[in-house]
Protein backbone atom coordinates (compact mmCIF):
# COMPACT_ATOMS: atom_id res chain seq x y z
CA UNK A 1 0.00 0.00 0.00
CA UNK A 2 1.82 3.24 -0.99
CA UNK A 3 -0.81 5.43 1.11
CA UNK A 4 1.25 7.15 4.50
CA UNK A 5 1.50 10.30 6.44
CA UNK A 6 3.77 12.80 6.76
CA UNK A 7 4.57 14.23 9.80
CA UNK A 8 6.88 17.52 11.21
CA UNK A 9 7.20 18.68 7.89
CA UNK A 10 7.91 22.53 7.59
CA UNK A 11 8.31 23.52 4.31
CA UNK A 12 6.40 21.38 1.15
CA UNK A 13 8.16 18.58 0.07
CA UNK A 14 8.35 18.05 -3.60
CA UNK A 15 8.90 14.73 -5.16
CA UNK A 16 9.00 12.93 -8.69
CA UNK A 17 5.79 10.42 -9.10
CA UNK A 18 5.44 7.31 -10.76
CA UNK A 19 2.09 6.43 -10.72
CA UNK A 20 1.51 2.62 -10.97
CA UNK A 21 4.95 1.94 -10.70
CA UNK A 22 5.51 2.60 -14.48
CA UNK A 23 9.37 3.42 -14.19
CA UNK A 24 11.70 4.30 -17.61
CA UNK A 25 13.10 1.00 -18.65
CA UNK A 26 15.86 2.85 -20.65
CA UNK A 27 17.52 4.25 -17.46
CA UNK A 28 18.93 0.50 -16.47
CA UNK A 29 17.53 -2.98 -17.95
CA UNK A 30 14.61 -3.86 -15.35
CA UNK A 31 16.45 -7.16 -14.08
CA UNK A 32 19.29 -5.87 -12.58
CA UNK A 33 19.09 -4.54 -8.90
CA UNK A 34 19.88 -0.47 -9.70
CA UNK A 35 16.82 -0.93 -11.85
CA UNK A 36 14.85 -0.09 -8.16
CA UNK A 37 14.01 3.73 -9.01
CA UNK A 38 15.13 4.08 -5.57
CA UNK A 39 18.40 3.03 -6.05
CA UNK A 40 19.02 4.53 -9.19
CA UNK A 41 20.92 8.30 -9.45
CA UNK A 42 18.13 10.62 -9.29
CA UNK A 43 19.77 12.82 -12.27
CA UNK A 44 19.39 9.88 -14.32
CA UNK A 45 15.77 9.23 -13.52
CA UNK A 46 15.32 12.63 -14.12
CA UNK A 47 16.41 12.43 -17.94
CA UNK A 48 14.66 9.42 -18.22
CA UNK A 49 11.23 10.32 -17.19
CA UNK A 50 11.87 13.75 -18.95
CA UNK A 51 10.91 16.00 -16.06
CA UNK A 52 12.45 19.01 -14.02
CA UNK A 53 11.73 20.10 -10.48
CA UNK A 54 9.36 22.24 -11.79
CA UNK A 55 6.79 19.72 -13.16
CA UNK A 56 5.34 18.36 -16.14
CA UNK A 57 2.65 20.77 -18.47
CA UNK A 58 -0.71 19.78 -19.24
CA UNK A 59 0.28 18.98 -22.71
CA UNK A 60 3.13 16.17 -21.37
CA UNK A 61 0.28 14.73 -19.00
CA UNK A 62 -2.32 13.87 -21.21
CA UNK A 63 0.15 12.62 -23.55
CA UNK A 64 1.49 10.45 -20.30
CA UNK A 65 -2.08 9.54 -18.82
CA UNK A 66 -2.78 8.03 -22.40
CA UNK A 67 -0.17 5.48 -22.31
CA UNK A 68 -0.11 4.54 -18.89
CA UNK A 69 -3.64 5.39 -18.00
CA UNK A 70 -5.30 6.01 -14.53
CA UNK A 71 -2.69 5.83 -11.30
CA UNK A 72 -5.13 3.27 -9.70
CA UNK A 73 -4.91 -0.38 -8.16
CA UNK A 74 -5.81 -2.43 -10.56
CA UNK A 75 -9.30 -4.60 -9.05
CA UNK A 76 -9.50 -8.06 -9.16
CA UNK A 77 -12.21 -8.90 -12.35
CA UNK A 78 -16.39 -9.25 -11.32
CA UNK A 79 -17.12 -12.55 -11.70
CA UNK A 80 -20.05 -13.33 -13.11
CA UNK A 81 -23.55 -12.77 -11.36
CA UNK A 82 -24.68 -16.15 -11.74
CA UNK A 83 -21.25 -17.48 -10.05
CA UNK A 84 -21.89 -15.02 -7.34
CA UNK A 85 -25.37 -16.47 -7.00
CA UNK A 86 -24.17 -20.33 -6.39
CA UNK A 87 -21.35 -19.56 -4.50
CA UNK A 88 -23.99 -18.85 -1.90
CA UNK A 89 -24.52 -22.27 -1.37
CA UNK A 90 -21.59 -23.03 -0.06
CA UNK A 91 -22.63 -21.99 3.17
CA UNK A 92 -22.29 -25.05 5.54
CA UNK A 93 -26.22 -24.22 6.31
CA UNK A 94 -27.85 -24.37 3.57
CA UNK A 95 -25.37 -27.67 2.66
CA UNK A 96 -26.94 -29.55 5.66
CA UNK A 97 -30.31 -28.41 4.61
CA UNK A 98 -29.80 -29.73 1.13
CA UNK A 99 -28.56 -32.53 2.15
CA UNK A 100 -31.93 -32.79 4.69
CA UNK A 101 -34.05 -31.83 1.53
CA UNK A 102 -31.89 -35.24 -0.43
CA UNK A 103 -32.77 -37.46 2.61
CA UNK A 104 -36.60 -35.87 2.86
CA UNK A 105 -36.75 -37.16 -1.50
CA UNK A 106 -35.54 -40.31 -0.68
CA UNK A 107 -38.08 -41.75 1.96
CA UNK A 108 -40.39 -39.92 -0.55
CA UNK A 109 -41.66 -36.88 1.90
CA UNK A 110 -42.11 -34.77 -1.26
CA UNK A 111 -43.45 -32.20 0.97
CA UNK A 112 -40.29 -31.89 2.79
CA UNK A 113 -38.06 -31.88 -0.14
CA UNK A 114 -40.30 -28.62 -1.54
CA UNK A 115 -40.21 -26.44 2.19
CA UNK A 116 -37.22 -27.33 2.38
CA UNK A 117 -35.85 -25.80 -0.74
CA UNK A 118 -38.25 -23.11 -0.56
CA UNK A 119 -36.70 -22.16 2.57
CA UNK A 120 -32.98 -22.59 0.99
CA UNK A 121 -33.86 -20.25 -2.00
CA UNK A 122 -35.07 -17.62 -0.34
CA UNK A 123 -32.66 -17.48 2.31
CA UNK A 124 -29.99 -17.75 -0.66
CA UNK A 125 -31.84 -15.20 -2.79
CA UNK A 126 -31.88 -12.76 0.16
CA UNK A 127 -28.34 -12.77 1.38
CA UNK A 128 -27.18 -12.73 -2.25
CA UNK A 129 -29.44 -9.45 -2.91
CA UNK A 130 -28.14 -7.58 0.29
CA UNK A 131 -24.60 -8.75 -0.38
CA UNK A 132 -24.90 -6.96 -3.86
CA UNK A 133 -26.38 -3.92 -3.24
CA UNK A 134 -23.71 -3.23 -0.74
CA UNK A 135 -20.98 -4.36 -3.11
CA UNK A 136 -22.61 -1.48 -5.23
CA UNK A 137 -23.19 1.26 -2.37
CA UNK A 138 -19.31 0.70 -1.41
CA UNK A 139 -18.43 1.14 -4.98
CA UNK A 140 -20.03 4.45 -5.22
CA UNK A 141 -18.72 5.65 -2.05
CA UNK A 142 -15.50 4.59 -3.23
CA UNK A 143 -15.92 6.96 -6.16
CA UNK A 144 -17.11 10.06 -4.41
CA UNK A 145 -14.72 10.20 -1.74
CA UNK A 146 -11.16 10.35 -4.39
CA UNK A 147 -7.69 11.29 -2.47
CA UNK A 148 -6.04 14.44 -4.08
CA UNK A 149 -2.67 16.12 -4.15
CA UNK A 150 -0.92 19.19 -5.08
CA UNK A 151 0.92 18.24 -8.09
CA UNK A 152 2.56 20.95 -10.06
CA UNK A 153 1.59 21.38 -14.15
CA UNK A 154 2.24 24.15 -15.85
CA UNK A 155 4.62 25.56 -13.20
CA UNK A 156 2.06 25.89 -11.19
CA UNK A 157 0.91 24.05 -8.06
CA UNK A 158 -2.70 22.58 -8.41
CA UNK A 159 -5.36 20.24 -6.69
CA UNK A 160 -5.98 17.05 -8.28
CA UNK A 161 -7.26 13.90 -7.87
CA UNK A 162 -4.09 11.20 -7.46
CA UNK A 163 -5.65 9.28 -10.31
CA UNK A 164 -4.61 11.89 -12.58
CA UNK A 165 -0.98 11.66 -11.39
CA UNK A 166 1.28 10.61 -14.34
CA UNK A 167 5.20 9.04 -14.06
CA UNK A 168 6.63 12.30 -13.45
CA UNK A 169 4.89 14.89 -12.11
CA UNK A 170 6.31 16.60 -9.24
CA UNK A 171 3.62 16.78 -6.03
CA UNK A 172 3.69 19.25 -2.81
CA UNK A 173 3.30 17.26 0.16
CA UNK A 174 2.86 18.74 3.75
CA UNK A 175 2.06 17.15 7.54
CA UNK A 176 -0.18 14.89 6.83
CA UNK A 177 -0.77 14.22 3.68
CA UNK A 178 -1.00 10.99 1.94
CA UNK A 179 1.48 9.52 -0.27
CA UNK A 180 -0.04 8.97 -3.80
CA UNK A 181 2.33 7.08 -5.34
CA UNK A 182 5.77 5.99 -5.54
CA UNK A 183 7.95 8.83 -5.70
CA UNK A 184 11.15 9.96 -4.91
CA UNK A 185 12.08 13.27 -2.80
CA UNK A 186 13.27 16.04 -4.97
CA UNK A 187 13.62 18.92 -1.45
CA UNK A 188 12.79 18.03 1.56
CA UNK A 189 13.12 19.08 5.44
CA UNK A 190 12.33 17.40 8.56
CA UNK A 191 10.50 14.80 6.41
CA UNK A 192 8.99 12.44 8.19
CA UNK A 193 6.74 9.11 6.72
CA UNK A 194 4.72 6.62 8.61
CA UNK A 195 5.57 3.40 6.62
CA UNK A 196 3.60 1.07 9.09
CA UNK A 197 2.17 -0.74 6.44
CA UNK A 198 5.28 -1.80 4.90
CA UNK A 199 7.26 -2.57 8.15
CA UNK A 200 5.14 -2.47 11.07
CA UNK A 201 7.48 0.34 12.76
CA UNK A 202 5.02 2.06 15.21
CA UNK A 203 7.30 5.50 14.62
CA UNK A 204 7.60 7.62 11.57
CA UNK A 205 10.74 7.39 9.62
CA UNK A 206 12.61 10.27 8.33
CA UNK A 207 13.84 10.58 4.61
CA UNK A 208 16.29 12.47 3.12
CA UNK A 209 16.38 13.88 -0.90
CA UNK A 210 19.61 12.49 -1.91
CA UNK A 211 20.90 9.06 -3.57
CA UNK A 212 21.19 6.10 -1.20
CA UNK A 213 24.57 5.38 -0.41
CA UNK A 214 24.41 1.91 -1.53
CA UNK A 215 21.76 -0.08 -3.46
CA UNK A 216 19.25 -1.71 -1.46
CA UNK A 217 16.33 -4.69 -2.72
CA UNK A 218 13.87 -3.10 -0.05
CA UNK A 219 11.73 -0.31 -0.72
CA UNK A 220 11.16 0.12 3.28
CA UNK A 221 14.64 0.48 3.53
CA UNK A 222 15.32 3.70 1.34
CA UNK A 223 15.95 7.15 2.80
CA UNK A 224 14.81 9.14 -0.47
């Protein structure tokens, strides 16, 4: 998860942004360890994603959003309704009253067997409904409430959602803001990032905007 706050931070930060971890392949082949864009020298991730401290212009982005697209997690696919449906019955419940509804048809209680699956299609039908209207209502929440960031275009610093972000742009961060996406620090002072979700450290973790003194494989353990 590449969301985390920033704390004790007294001037804006400003960092290069590479939505959906799209990094420039040309800077170093991707299977060799300095291929980690936090490992690699930041004036040659700088050529490569063709940027400058002083952000991308409008023009560059929508070129950039185009190929890469939106700087979202990719969701898992929908399966199928119907799948969604019978994957309701798995529920050991409804198993032991099919199986009561089997042994109701076999000693020929027809009348049984029907209330019995009566009862098991409703109760199916009903937890399946409610299950998918709130699938929906989270989905639309989901969409209302979007994260945004100060990203600069243009030269100039503006408010955006961070799906817009493209590999590139440069984004103003200040206490407490979210990180959206993975960047590396461009200036930065008493800069301060709860990683939590990448370590477990209960403490925020300061970083520094300069190249790591040697190369590292873990992304929780670089400084820029």
């Amino acid at each position: 998860d590449a969301a985390a706050s920033c704390a004790n931070v007294l001037t804006s930060d400003r960092l290069f942004a590479w939505p959906n971890a799209q990094l420039p392949q040309k800077v170093y082949p991707m299977d060799r360890p300095e291929s980690h864009f936090w490992n690699q020298p930041f004036a040659a991730l700088q050529a490569g994603l063709a940027s400058s401290p002083e952000g991308l212009s409008q023009a560059q982005a929508r070129q950039r959003a185009m190929r890469f697209g939106p700087n979202m997690l990719r969701s898992r696919g929908e399966r199928p309704l119907l799948l969604q449906y019978l994957s309701h019955f798995r529920n050991p419940l409804v198993m032991i009253l099919l199986a009561a509804s089997a042994v109701s048809a076999l000693t020929g209680e027809v009348t049984g067997f029907v209330v019995i699956w009566i009862i098991v299609l409703v109760s199916v039908t009903l937890d399946f409904v409610q299950e998918y209207r709130a699938g929906r209502a989270a989905e639309q929440l989901k969409q209302t409430v979007a994260v945004r960031a100060i990203v600069i275009r243009d030269g100039h610093p503006q408010d955006m959602p961070i799906a817009t972000l493209v590999p590139g742009d440069v984004v103003l961060l200040a206490a407490g803001d979210l990180m959206p996406a993975d960047c590396r620090l461009i200036e930065a002072k008493d800069f301060f990032v709860n990683q939590a979700l990448l370590t477990g450290e209960s403490y925020p973790v300061e970083k520094h905007a300069a190249d790591l003194a040697g190369p590292t494989g873990d992304l929780s353990q670089a400084e820029n």
